[in-house]
Protein backbone atom coordinates (compact mmCIF):
# COMPACT_ATOMS: atom_id res chain seq x y z
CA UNK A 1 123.26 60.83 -34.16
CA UNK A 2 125.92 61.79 -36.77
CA UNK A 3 128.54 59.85 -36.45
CA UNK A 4 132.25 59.06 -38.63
CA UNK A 5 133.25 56.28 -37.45
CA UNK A 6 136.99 55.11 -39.02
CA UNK A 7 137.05 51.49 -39.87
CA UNK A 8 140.83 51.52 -40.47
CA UNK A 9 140.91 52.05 -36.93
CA UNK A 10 137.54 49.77 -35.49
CA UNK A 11 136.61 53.20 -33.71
CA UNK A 12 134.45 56.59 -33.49
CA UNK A 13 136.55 59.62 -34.66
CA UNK A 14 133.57 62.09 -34.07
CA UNK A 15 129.89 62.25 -33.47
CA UNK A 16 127.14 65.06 -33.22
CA UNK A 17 123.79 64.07 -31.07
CA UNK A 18 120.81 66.18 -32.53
CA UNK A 19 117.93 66.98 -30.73
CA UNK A 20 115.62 65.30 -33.62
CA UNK A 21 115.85 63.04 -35.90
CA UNK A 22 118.06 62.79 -38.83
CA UNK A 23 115.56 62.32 -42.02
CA UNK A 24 118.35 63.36 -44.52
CA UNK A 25 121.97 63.24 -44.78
CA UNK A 26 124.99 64.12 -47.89
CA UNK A 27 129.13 63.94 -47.22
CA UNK A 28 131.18 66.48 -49.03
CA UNK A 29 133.66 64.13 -51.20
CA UNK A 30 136.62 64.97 -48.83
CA UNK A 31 134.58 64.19 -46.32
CA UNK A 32 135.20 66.82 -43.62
CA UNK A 33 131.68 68.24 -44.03
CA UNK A 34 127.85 66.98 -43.75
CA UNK A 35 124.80 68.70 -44.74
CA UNK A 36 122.17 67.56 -42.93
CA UNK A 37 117.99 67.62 -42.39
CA UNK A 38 115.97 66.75 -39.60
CA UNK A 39 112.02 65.51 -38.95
CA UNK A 40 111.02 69.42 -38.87
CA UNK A 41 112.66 70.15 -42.42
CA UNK A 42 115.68 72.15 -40.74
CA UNK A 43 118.88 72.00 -42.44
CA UNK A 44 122.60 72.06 -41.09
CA UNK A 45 125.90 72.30 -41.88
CA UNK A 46 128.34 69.69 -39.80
CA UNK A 47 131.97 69.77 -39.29
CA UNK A 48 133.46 67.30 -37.34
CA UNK A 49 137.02 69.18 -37.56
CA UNK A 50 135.40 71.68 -35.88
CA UNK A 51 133.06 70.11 -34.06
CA UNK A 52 130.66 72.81 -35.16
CA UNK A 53 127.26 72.22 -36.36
CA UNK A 54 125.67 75.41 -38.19
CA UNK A 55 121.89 76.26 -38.95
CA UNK A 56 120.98 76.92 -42.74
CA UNK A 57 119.09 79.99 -41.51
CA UNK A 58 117.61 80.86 -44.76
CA UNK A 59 116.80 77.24 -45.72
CA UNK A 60 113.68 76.92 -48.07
CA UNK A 61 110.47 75.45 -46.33
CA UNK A 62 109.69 72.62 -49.10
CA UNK A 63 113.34 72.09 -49.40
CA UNK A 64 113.42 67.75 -50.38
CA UNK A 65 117.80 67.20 -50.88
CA UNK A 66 120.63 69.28 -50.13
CA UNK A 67 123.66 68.96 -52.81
CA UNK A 68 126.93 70.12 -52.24
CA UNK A 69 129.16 71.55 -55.68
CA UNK A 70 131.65 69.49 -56.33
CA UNK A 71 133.91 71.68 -57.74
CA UNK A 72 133.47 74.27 -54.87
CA UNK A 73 134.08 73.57 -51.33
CA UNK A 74 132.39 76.44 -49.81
CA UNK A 75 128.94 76.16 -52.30
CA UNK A 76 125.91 73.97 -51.36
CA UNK A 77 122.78 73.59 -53.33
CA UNK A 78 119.13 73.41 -51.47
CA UNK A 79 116.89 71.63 -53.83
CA UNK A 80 112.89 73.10 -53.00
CA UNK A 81 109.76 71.36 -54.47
CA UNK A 82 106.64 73.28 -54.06
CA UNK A 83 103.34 73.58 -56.23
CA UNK A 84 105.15 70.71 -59.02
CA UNK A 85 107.95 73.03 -59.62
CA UNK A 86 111.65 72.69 -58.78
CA UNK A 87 113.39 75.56 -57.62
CA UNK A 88 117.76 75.65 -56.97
CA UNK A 89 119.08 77.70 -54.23
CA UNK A 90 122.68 78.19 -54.07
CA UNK A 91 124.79 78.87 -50.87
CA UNK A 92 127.58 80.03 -49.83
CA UNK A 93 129.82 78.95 -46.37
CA UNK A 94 133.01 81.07 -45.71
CA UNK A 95 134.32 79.50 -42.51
CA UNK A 96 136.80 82.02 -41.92
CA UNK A 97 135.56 85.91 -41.32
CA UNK A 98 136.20 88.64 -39.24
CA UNK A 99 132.40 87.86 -38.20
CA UNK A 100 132.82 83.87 -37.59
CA UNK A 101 131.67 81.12 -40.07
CA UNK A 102 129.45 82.83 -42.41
CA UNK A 103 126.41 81.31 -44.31
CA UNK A 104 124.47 82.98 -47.36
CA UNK A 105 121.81 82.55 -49.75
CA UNK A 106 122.84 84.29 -52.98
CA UNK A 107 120.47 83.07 -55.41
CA UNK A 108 117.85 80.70 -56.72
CA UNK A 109 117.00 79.15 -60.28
CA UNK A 110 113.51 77.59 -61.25
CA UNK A 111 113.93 74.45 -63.35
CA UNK A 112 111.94 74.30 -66.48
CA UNK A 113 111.55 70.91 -66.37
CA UNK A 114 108.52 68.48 -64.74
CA UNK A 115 109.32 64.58 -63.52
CA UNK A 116 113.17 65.02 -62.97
CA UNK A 117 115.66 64.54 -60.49
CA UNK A 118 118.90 66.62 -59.99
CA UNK A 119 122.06 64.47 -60.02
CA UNK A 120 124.45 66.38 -59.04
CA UNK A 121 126.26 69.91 -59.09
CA UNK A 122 129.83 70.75 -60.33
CA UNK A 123 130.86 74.78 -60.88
CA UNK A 124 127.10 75.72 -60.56
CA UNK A 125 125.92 73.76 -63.61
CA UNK A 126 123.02 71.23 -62.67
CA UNK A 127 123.10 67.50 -63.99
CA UNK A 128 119.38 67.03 -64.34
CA UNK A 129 117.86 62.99 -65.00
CA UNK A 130 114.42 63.54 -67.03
CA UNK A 131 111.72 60.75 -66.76
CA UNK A 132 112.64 59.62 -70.11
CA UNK A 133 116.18 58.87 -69.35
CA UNK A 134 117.64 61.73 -70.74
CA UNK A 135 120.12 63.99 -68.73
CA UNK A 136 120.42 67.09 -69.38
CA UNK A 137 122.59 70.29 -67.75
CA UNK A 138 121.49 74.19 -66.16
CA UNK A 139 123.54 76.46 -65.25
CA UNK A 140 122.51 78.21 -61.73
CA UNK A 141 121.60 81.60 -62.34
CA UNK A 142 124.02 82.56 -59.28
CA UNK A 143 126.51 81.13 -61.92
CA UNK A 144 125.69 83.04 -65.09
CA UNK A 145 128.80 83.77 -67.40
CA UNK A 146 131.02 82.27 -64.45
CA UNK A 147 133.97 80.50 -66.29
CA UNK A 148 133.55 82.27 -69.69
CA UNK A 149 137.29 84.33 -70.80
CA UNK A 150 136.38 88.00 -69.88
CA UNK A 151 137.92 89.81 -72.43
CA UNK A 152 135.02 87.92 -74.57
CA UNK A 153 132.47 89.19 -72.77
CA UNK A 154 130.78 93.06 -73.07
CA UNK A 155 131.57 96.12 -71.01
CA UNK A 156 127.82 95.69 -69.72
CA UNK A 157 128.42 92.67 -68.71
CA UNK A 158 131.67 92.85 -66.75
CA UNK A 159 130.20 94.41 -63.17
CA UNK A 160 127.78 91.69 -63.01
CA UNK A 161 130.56 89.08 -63.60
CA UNK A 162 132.27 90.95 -60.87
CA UNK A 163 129.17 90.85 -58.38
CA UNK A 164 128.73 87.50 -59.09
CA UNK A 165 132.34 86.35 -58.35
CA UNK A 166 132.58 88.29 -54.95
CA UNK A 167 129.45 86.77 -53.99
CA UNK A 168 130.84 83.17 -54.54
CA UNK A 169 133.78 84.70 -52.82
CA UNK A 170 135.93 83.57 -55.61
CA UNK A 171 138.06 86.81 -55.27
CA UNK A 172 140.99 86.25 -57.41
CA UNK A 173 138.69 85.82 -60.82
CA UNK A 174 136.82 89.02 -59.07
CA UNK A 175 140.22 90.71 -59.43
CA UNK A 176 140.67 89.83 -63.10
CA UNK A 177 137.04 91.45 -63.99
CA UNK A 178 137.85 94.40 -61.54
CA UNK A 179 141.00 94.97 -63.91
CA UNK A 180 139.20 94.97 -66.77
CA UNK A 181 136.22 97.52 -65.15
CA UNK A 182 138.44 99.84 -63.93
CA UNK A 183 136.16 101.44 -61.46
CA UNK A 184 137.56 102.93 -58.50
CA UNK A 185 134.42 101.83 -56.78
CA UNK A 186 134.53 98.11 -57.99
CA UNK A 187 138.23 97.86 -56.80
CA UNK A 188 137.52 99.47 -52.99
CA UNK A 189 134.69 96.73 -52.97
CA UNK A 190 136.67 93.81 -53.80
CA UNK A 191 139.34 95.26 -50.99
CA UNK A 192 136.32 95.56 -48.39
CA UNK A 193 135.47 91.45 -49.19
CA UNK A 194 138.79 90.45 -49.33
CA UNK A 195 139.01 92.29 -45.75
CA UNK A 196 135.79 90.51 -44.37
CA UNK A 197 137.41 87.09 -45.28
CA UNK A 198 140.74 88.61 -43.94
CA UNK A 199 142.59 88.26 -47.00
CA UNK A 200 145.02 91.08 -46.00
CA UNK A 201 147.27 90.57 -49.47
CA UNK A 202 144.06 90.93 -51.47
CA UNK A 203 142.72 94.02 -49.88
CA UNK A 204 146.08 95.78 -50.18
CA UNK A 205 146.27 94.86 -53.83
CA UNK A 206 142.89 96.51 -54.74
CA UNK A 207 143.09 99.28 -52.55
CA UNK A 208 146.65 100.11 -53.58
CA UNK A 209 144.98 99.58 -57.07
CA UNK A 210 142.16 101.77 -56.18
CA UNK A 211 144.60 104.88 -55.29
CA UNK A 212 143.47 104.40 -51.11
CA UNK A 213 146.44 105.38 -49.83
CA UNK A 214 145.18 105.40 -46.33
CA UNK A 215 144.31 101.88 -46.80
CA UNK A 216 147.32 100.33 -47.66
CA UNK A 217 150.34 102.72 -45.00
């Protein structure tokens, strides 16, 4: 069982029987979701809102902890130990899309470190505890150059910055490096996301921007 139970109240608020058990278990900080692992190493995503409990489809088979970012709702980190190294796959849950809940793997980082534990997450930088006490940081690379002031960065580097923030669904920043690109292409595939996650005001901003009239009558 998965159960939140509200002690304010002295009763059970929701609860989620699986069909094996529970061997690991993390809250989000507000609470209203729970990552979750059972005997056979399959991993879920639990919302008792909802009442809707969601398979990590493209979980990793030596996965050991599941960490959620706690600076991004919708980004979880998978934490895989195989062959005495440490690899970090980020993912990302949209729960609202013209397809249902969605649920995506969108990139992985190998740690370059031996005897260490991962703390926590927060904007896709890893807190890392070494044996000898230290703690140290890594950035994900499905974070790379996320959070650095764009007009600092190259022209080379700007449609990567954009790939990266539409796959973190962060579309707003994706708009600001779209801007700065100016690629008709770039701004007709920030209007398709913002579509997909039906953010209507979004998708008539960039294809307006784009010169789609058809898009935006």
């Amino acid at each position: 069982y998965v159960t939140y139970y509200s002690i304010a109240d002295g009763t059970t608020v929701a609860e989620h029987r699986h069909d094996r058990p529970v061997e690991f278990l993390t809250a989000h900080e507000s609470e209203t979701r729970i990552l979750f692992m059972d005997d056979a190493q399959n991993g879920f995503l639990y919302s008792p809102v909802e009442d809707q409990v969601l398979p990590i489809k493209e979980l990793p088979p030596n996965t050991v902890a599941l960490l959620f970012d706690q600076h991004d709702t919708g980004v979880f980190v998978a934490v895989e130990l195989a062959a005495n190294t440490t690899s970090l796959h980020t993912f990302v849950f949209v729960p609202l899309t013209f397809k249902g809940p969605t649920m995506q793997c969108i990139g992985q980082t190998a740690l370059p470190y031996r005897d260490h534990k991962v703390i926590l997450v927060s904007n896709g930088v890893a807190l890392i505890h070494l044996a000898n006490g230290t703690i140290v940081t890594h950035v994900l690379s499905s974070h790379e150059f996320v959070g650095c002031p764009l007009p600092a960065l190259s022209s080379g580097s700007l449609p990567a910055v954009f790939e990266k923030y539409c796959d973190l669904w962060r579309l707003s920043d994706a708009w600001r490096a779209v801007q700065l690109l100016a690629d008709e292409a770039s701004m007709k595939a920030l209007g398709r996301k913002a579509l997909e996650c039906l953010d209507i005001d979004m998708a008539v901003v960039a294809y307006r921007e784009a010169g789609d009239i058809g898009m935006v009558m």
